[in-house]
Protein backbone atom coordinates (compact mmCIF):
# COMPACT_ATOMS: atom_id res chain seq x y z
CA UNK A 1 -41.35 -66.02 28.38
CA UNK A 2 -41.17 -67.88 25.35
CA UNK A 3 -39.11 -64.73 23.74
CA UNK A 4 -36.09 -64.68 26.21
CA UNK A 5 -36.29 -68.43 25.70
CA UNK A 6 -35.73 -68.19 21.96
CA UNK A 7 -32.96 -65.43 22.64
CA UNK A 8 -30.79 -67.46 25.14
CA UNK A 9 -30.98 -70.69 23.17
CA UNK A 10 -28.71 -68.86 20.41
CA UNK A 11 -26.37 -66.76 22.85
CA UNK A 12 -26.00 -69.37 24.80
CA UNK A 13 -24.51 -71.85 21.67
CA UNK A 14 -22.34 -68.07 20.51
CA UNK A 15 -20.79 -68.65 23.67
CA UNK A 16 -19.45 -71.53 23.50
CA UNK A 17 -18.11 -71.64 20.42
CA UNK A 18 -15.70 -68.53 21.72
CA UNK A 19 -14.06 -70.82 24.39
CA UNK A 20 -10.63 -71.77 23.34
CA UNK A 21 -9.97 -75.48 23.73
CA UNK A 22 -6.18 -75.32 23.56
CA UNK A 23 -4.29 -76.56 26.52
CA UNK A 24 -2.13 -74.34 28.77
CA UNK A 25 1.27 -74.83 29.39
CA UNK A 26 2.86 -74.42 32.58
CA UNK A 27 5.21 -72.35 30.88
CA UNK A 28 3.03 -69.65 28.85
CA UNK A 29 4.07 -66.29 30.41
CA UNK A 30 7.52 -67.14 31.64
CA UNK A 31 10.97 -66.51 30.65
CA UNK A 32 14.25 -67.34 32.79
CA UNK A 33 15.87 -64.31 33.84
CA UNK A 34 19.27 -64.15 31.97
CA UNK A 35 21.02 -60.58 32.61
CA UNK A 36 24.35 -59.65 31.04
CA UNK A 37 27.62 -59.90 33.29
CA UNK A 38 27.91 -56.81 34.01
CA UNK A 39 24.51 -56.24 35.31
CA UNK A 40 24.82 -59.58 37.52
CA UNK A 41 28.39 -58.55 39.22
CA UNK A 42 26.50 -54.78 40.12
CA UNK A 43 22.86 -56.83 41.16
CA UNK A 44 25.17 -59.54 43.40
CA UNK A 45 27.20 -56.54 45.14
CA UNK A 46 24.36 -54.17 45.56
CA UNK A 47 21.08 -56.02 45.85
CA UNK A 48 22.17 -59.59 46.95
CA UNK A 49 17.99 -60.95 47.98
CA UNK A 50 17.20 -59.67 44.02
CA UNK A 51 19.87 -61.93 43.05
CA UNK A 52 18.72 -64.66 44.98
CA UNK A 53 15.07 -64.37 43.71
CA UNK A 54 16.30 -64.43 40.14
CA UNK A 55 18.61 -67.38 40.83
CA UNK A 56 15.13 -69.01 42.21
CA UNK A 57 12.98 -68.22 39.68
CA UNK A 58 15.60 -69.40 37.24
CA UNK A 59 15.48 -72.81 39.04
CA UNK A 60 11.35 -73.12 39.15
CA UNK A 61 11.56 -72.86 35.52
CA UNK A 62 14.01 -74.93 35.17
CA UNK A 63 12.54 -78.01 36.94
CA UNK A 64 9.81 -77.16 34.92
CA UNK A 65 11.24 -77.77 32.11
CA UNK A 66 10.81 -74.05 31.13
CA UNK A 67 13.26 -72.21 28.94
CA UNK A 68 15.09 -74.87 26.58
């Protein structure tokens, strides 16, 4: 018993030296949708809900203060 004692004593302080201790941002991951003209005037005539869920993800990250 004593053996797996002296084993997990030394994983166990590997282990937490691997955890990261830098804060996440809200932000990490995300990018605002920004298409060129020409691919928003053919996405608002043929696919006008696609549009509208870029337009809304656009606006999350804004209030987010995503994106600047």
């Amino acid at each position: 018993m004593r053996k797996y004692l002296a084993l997990t004593l030394p994983l166990c302080a590997l282990i937490t030296g691997c955890q990261t201790t830098s804060r996440q941002n809200a932000c990490d991951g995300f990018a605002p949708l920004r298409p060129k003209l020409e691919t928003i005037v053919y996405i608002l005539r043929n696919d006008r809900p696609f549009a509208n869920d870029v337009a809304a993800h656009n606006r999350l990250l804004s209030s987010l203060g995503c994106g600047k």
